[in-house]
N, C-alpha and C. Protein backbone atom coordinates (compact mmCIF):
# COMPACT_ATOMS: atom_id res chain seq x y z
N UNK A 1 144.42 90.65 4.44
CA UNK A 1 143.80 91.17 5.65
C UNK A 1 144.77 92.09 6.39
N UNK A 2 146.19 91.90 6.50
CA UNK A 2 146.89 92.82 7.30
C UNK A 2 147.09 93.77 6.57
N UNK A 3 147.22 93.64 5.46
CA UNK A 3 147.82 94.92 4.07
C UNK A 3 146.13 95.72 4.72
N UNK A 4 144.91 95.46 4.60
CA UNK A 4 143.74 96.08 4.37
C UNK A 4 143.92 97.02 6.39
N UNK A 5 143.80 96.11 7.29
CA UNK A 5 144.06 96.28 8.46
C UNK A 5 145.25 97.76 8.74
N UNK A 6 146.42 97.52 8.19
CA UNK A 6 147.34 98.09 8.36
C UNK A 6 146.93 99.64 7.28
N UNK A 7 146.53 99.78 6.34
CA UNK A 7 146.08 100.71 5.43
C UNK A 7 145.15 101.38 6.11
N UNK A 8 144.57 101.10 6.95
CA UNK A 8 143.27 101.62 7.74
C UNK A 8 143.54 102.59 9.00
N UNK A 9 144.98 101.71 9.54
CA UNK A 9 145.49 102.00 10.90
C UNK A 9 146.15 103.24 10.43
N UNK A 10 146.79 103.68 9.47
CA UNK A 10 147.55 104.43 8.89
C UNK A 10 146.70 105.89 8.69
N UNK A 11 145.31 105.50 7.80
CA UNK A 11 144.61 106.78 7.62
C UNK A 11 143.78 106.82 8.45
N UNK A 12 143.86 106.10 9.90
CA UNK A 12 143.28 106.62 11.00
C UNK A 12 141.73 106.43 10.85
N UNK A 13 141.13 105.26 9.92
CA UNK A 13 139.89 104.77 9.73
C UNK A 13 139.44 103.79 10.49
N UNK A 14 138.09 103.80 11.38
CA UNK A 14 138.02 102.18 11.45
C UNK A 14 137.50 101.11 10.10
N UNK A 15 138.60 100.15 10.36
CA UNK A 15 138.38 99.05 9.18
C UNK A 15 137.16 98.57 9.26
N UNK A 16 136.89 98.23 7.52
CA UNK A 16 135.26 97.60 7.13
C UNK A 16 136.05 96.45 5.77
N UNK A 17 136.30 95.40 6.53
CA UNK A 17 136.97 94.39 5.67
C UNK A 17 136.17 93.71 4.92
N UNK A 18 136.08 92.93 3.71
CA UNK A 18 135.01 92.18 3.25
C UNK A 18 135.88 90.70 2.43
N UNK A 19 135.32 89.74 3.16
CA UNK A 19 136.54 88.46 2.17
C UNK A 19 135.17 87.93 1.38
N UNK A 20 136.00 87.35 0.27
CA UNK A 20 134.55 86.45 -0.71
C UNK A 20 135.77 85.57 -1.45
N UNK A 21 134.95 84.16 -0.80
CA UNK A 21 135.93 82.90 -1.33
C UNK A 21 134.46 82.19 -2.69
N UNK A 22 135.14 82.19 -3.63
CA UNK A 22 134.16 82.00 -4.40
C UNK A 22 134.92 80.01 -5.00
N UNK A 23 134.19 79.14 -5.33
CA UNK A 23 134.12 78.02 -5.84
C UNK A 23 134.40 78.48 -7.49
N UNK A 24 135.34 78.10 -8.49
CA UNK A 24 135.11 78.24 -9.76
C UNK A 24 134.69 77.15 -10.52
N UNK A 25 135.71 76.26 -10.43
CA UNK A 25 135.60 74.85 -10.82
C UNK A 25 136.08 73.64 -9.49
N UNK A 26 135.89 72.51 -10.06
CA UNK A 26 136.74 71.82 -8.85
C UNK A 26 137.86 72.10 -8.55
N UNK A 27 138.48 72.50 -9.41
CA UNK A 27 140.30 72.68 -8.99
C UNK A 27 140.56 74.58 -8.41
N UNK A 28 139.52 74.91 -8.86
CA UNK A 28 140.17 76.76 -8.52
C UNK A 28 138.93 77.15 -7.89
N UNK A 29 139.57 78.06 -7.08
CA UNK A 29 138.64 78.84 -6.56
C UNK A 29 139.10 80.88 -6.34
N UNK A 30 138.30 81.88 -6.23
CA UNK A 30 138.66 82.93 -6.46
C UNK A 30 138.71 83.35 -4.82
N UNK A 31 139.65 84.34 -4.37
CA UNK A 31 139.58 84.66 -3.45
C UNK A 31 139.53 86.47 -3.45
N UNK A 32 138.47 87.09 -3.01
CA UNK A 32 138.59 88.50 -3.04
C UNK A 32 138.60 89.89 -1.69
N UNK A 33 139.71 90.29 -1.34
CA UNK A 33 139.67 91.19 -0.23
C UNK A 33 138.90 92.56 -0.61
N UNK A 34 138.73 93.05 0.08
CA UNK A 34 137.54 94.57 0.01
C UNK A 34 138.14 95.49 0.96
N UNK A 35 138.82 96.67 1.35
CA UNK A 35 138.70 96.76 2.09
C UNK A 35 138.30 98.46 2.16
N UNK A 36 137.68 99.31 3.05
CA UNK A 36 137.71 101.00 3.42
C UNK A 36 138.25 101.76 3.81
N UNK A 37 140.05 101.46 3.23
CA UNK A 37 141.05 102.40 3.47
C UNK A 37 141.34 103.11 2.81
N UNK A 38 142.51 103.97 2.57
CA UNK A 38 142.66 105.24 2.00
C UNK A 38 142.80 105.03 0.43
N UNK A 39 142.75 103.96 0.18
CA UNK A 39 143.20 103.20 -1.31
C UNK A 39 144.58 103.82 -2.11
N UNK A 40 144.91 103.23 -2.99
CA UNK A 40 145.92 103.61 -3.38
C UNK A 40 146.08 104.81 -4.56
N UNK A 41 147.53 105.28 -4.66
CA UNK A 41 147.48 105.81 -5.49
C UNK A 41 147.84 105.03 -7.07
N UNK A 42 147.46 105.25 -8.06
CA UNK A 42 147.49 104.82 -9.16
C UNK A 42 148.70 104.48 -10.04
N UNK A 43 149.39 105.59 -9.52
CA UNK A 43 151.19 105.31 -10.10
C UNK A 43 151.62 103.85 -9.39
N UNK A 44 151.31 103.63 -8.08
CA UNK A 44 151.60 103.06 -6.92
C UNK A 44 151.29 101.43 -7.37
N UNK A 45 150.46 101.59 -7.66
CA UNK A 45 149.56 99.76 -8.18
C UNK A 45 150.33 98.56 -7.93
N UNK A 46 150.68 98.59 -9.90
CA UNK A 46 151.52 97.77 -10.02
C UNK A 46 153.25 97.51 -9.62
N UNK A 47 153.81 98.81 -9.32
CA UNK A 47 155.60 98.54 -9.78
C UNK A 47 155.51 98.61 -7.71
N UNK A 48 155.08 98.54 -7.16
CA UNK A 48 155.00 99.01 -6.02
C UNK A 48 154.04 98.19 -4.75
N UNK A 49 153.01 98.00 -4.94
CA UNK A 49 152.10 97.89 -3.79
C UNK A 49 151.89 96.12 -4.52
N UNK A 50 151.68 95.56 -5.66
CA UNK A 50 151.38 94.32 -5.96
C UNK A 50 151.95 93.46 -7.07
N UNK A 51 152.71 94.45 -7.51
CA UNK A 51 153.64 93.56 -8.80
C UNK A 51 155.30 93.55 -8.59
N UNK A 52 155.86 93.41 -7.67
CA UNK A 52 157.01 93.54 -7.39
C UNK A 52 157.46 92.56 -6.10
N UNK A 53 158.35 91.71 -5.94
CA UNK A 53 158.21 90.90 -4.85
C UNK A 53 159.67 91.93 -3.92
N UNK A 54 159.60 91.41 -2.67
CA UNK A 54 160.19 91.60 -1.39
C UNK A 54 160.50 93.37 -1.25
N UNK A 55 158.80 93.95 -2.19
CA UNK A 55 159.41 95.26 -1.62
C UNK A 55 158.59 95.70 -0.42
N UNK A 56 158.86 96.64 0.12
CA UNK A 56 158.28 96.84 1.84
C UNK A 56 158.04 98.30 1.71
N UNK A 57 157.31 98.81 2.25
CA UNK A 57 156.92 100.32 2.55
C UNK A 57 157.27 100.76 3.74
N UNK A 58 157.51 99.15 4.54
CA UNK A 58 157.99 99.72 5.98
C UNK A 58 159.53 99.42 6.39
N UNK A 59 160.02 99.43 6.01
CA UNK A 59 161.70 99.48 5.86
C UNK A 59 162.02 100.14 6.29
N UNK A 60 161.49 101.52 6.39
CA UNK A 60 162.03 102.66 6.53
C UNK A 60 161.73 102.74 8.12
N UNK A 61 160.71 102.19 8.73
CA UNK A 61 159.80 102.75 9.77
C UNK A 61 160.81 101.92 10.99
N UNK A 62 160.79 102.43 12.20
CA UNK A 62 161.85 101.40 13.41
C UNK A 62 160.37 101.58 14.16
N UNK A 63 159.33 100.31 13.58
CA UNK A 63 158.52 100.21 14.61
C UNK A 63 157.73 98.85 14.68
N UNK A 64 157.02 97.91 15.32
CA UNK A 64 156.50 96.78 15.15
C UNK A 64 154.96 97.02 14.15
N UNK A 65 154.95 96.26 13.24
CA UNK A 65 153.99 96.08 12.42
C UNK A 65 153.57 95.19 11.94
N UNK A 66 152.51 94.45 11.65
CA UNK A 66 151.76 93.44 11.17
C UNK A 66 152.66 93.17 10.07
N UNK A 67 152.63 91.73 9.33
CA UNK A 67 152.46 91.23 8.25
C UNK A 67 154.30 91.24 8.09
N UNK A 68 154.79 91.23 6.93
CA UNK A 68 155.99 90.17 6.49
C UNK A 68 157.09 91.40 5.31
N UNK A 69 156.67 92.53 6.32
CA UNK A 69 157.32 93.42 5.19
C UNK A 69 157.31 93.37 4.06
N UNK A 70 156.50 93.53 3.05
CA UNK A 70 155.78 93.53 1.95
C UNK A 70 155.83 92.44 1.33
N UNK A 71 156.27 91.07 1.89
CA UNK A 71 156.32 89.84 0.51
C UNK A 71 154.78 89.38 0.37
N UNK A 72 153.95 89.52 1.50
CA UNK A 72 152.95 88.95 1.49
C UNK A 72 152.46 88.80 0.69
N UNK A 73 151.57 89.94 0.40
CA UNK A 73 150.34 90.09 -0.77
C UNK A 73 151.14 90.07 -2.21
N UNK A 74 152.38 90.05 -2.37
CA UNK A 74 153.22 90.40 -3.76
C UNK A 74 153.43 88.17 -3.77
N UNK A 75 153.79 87.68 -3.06
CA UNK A 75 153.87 86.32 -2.75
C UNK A 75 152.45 85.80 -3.43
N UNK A 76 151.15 86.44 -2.64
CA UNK A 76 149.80 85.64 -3.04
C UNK A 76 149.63 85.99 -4.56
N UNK A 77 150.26 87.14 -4.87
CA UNK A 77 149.94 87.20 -6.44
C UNK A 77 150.83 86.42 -7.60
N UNK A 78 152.00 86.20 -6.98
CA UNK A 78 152.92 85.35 -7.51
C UNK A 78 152.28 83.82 -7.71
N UNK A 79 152.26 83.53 -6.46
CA UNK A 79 151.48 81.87 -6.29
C UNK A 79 150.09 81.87 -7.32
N UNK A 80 149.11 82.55 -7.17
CA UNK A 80 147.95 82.60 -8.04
C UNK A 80 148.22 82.77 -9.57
N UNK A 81 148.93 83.35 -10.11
CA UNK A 81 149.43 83.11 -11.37
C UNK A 81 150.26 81.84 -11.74
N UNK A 82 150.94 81.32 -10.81
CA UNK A 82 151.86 80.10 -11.29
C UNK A 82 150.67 79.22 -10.83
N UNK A 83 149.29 79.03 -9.91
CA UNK A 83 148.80 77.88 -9.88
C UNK A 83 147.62 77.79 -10.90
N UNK A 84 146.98 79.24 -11.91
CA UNK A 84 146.66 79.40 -13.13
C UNK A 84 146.56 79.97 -14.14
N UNK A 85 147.40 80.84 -13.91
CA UNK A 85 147.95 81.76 -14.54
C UNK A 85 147.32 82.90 -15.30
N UNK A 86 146.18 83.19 -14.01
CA UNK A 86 145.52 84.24 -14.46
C UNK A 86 145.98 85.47 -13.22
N UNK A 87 145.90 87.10 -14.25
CA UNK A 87 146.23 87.73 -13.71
C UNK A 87 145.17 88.24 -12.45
N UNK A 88 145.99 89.12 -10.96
CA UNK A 88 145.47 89.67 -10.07
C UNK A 88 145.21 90.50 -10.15
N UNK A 89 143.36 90.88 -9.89
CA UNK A 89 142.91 91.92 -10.32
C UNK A 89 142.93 92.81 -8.91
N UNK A 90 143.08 93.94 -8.95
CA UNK A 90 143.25 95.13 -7.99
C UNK A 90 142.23 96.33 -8.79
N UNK A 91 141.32 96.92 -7.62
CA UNK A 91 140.67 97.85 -7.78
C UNK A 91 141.01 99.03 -6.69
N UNK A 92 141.38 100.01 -7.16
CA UNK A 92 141.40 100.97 -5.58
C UNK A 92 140.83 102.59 -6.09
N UNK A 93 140.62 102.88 -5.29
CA UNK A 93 140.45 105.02 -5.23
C UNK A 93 140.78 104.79 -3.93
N UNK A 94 140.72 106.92 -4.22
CA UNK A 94 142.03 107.17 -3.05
C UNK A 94 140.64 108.37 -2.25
N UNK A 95 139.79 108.27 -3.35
CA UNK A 95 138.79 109.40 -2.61
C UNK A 95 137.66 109.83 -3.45
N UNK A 96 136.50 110.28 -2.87
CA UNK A 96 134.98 110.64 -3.20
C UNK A 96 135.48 111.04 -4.95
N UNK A 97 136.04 112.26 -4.78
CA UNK A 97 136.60 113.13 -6.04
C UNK A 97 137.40 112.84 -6.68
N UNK A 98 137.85 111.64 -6.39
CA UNK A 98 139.06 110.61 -7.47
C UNK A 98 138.38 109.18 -8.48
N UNK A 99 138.68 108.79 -9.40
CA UNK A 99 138.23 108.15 -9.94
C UNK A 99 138.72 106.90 -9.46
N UNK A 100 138.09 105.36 -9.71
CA UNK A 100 138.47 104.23 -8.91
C UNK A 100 139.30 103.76 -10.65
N UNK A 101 140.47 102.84 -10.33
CA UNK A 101 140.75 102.18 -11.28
C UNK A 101 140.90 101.02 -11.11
N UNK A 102 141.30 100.19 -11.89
CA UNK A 102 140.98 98.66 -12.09
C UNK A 102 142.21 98.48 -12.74
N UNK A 103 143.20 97.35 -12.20
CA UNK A 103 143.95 96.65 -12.76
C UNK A 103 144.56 95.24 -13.09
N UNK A 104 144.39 94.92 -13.79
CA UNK A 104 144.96 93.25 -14.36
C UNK A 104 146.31 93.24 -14.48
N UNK A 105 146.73 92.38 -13.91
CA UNK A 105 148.29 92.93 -13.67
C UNK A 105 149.22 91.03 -13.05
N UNK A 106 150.44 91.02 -13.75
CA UNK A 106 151.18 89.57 -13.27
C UNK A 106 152.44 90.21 -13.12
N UNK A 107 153.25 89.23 -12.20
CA UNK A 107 154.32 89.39 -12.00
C UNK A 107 155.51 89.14 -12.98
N UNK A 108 156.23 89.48 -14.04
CA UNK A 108 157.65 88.87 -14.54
C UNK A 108 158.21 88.78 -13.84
N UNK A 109 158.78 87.27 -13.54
CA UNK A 109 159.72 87.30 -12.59
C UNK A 109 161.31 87.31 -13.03
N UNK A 110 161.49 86.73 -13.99
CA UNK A 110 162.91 87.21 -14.50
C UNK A 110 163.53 88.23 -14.24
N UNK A 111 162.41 89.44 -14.38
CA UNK A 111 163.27 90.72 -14.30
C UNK A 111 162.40 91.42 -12.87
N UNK A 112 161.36 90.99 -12.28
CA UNK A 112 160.88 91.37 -11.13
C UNK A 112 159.99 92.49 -11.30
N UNK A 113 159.30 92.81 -12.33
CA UNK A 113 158.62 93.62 -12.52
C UNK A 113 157.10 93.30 -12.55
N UNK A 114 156.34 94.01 -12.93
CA UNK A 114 154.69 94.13 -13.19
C UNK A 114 154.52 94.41 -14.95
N UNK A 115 153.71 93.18 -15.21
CA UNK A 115 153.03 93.57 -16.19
C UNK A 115 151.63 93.79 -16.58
N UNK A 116 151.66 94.89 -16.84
CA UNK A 116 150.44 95.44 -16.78
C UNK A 116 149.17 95.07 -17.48
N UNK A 117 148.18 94.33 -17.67
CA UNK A 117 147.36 93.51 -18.34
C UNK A 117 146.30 94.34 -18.81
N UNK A 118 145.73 95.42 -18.19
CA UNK A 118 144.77 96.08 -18.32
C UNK A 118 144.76 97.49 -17.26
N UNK A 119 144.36 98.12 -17.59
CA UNK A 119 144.37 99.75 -16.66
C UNK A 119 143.35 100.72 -17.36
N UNK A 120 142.34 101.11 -16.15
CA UNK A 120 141.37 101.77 -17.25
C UNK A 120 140.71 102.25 -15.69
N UNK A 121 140.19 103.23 -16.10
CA UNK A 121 138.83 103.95 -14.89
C UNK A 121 138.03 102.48 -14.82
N UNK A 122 137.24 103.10 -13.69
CA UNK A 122 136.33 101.64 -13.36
C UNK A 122 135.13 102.70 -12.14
N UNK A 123 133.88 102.22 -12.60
CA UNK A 123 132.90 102.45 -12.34
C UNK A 123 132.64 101.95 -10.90
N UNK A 124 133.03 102.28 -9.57
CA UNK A 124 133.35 101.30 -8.34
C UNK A 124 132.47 102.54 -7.30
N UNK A 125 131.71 101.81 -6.74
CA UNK A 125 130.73 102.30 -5.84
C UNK A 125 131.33 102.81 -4.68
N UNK A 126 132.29 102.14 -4.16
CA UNK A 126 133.45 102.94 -2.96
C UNK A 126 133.78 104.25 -3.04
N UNK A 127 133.82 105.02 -2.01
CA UNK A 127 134.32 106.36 -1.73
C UNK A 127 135.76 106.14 -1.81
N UNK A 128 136.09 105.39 -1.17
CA UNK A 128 137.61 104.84 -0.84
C UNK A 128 137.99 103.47 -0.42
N UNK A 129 139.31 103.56 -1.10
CA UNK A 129 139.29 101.55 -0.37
C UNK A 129 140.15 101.15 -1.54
N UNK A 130 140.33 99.85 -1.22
CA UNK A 130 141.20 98.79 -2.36
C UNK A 130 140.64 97.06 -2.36
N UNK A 131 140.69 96.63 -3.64
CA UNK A 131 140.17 95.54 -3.81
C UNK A 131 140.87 94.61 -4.59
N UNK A 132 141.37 93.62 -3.92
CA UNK A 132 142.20 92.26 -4.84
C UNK A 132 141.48 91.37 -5.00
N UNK A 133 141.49 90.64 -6.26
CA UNK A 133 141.21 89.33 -6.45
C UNK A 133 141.77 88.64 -7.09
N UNK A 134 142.32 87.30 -6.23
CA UNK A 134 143.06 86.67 -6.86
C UNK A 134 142.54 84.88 -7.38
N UNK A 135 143.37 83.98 -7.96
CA UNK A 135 142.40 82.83 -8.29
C UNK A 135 143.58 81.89 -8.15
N UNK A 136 143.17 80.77 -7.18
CA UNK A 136 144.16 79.75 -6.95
C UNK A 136 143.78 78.79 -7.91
N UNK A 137 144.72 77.31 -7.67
CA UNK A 137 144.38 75.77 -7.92
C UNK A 137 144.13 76.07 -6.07
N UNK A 138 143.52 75.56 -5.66
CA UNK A 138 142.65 75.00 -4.65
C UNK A 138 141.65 74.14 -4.31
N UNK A 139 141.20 74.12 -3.49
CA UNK A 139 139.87 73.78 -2.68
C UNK A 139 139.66 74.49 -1.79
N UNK A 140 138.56 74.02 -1.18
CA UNK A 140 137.55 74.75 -0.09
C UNK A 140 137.59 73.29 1.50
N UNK A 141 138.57 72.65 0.97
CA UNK A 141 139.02 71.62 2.17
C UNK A 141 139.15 72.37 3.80
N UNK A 142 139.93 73.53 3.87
CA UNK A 142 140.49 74.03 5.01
C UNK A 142 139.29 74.91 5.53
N UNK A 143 138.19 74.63 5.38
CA UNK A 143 137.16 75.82 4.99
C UNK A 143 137.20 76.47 6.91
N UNK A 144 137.83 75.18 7.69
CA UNK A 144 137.39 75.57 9.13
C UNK A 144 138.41 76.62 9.84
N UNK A 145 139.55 76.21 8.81
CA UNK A 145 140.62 76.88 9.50
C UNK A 145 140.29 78.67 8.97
N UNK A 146 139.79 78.95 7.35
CA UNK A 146 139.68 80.09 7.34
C UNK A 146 138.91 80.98 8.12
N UNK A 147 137.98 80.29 8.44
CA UNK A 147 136.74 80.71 10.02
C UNK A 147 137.21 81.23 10.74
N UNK A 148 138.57 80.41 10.82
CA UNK A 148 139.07 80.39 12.45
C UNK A 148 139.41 81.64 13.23
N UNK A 149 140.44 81.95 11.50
CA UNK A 149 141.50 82.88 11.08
C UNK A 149 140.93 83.94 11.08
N UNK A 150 139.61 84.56 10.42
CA UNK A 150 138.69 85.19 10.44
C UNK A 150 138.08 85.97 11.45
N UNK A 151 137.77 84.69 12.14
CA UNK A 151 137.26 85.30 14.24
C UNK A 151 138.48 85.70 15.09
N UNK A 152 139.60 84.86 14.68
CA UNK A 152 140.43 85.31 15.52
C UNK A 152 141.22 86.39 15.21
N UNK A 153 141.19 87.03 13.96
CA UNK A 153 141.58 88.80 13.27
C UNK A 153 141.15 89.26 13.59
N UNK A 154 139.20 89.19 13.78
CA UNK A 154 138.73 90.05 14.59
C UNK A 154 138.62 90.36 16.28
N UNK A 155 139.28 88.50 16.88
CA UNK A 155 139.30 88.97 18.34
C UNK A 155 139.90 90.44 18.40
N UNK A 156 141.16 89.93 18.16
CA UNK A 156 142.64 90.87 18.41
C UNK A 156 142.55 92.47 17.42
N UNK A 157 141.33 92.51 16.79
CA UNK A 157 141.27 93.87 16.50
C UNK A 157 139.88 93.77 16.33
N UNK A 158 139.59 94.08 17.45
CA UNK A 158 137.95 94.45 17.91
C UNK A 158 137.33 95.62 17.53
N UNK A 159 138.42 96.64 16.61
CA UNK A 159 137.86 98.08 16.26
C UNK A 159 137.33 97.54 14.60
N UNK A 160 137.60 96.51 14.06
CA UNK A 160 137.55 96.15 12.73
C UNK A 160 136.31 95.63 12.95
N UNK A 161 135.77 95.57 11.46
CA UNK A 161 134.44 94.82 11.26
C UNK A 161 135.05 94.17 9.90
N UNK A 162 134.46 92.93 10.08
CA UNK A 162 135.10 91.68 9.33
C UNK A 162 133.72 90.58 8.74
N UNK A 163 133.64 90.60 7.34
CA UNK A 163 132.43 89.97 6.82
C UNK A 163 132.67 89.18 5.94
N UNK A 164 132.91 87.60 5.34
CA UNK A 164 133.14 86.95 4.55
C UNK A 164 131.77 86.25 4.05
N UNK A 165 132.43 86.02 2.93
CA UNK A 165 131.16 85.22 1.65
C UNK A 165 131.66 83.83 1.19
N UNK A 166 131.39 82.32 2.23
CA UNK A 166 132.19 81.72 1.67
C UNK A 166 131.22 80.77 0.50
N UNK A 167 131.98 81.17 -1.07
CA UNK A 167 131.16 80.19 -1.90
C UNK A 167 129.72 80.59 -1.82
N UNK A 168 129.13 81.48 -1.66
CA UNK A 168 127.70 81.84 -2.02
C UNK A 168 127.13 81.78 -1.09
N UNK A 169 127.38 80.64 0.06
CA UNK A 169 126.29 79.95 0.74
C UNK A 169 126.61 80.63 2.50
N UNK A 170 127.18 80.39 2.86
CA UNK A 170 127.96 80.64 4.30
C UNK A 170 128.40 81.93 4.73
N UNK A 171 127.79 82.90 5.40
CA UNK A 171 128.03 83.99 5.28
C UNK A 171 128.60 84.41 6.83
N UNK A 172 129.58 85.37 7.22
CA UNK A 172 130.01 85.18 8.74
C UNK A 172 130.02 86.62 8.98
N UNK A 173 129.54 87.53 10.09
CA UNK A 173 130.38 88.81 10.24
C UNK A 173 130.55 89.02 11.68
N UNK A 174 131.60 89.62 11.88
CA UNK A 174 132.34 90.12 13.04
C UNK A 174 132.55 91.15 12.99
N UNK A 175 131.24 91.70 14.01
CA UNK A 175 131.11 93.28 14.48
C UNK A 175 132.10 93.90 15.19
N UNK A 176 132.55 95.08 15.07
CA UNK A 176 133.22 95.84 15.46
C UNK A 176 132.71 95.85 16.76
N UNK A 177 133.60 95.73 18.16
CA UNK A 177 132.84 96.10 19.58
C UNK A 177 133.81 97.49 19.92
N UNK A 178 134.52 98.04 19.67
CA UNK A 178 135.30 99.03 19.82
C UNK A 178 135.04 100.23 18.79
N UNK A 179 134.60 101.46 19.12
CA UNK A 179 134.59 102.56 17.90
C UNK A 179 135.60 103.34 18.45
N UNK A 180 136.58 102.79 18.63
CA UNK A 180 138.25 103.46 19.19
C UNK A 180 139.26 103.46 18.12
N UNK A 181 139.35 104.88 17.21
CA UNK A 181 140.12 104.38 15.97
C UNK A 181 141.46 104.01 16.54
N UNK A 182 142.56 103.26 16.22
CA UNK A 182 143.88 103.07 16.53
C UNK A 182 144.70 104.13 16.19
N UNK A 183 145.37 105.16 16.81
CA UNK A 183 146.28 105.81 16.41
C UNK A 183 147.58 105.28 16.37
N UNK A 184 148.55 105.61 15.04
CA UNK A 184 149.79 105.17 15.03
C UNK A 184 150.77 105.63 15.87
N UNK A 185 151.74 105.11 16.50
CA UNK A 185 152.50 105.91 17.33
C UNK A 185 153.63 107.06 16.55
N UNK A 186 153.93 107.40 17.33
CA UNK A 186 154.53 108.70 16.71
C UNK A 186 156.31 108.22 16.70
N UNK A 187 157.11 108.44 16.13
CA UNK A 187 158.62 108.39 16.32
C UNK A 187 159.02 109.15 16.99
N UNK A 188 160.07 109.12 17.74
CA UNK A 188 160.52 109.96 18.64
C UNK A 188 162.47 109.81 18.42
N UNK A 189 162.59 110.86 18.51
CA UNK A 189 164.56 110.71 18.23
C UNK A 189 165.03 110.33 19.43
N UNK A 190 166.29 109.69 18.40
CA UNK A 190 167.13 108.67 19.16
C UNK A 190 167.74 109.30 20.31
N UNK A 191 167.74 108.23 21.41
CA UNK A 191 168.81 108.98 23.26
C UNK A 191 169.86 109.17 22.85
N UNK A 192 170.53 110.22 23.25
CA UNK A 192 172.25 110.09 23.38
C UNK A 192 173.00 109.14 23.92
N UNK A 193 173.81 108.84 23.46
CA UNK A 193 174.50 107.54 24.30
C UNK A 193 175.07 108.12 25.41
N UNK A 194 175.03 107.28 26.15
CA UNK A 194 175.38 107.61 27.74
C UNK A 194 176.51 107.26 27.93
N UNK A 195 177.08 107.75 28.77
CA UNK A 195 178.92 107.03 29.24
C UNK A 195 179.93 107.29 28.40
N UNK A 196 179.94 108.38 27.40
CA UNK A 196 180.76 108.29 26.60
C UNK A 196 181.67 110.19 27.11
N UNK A 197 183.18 109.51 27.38
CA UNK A 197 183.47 111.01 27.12
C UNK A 197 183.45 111.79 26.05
N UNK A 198 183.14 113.17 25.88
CA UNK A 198 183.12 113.81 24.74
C UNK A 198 184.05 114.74 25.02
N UNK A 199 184.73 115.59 25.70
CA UNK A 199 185.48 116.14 26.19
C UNK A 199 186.45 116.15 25.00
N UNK A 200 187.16 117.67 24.78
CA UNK A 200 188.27 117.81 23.53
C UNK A 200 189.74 116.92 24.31
């Protein structure tokens, strides 16, 4: 949700998020984000945006930002393979005139890389956007807290529209009340230090 949130804030879109918690068996369940941002680029996928742990895109940036400097979503793909060791699928395009691709993809962790499982065009109805799905050992026990989590993403970003599918049956959405896109702030160069003689 913040990776989708934050991707949105960036290309100056208002967000159209979509979660779908699906039931597989008793022990697993699939979890899938959607979201209508600028999607990625294709080089970008795996070694970069989801197969690589503690890398950050915002490292570079001296500014406050959502989420955990990139371990997050590289973390949920880690955990979902060690709890069954199936790979995280990622779908993204970057635009109308770009093709969407599809990737199956796990982490090596020995050497910290992405291995690539599958990569191919993909037939994806989106103009733009990116799509993960990943598959735990779980349950659907906490089902109240994901609600919670859900309404309260969308209090605090009221420009987002937020729609989950939980398990087939339970369906929730949280309308956008704001059509105020978020602009990013701009950087501005550093003050001179003050008090210092400079004098030869």
């Amino acid at each position: 949700m913040d990776n989708s949130l934050d991707a949105c804030e960036e290309a100056e879109v208002l967000p159209d998020i979509w979660v779908s918690i699906t039931k597989l068996t008793k022990e697993t369940i699939r979890i899938a984000v959607e979201d209508n941002g600028p999607g990625i680029i294709p080089d970008n996928v795996p070694p970069y945006v989801f197969g690589k742990l503690l890398y950050g895109s915002r490292f570079h940036q001296i500014r406050q930002s959502r989420g955990q400097q990139g371990i997050g979503i590289s973390a949920a793909v880690l955990f979902a393979q060690l709890t069954t060791g199936v790979p995280a699928r990622v779908i993204s395009r970057t635009g109308a005139d770009k093709p969407a691709y599809l990737f199956d993809l796990m982490i090596r962790t020995e050497k910290n890389e992405p291995e690539i499982i599958r990569k191919e065009e993909y037939d994806w109805d989106r103009t733009h956007g990116t799509r993960i799905e990943l598959e735990f050992t779980g349950s659907l026990a906490a089902k109240r807290r994901l609600t919670d989590y859900l309404k309260y993403t969308a209090v605090v970003n009221p420009h987002a529209r937020i729609q989950a599918d939980i398990d087939g049956g339970e369906r929730y959405s949280f309308e956008r009340v704001s059509d105020e896109i978020i602009v990013s702030p701009q950087a501005i160069a550093p003050a001179p230090p003050t008090g210092l003689n400079l004098a030869p």
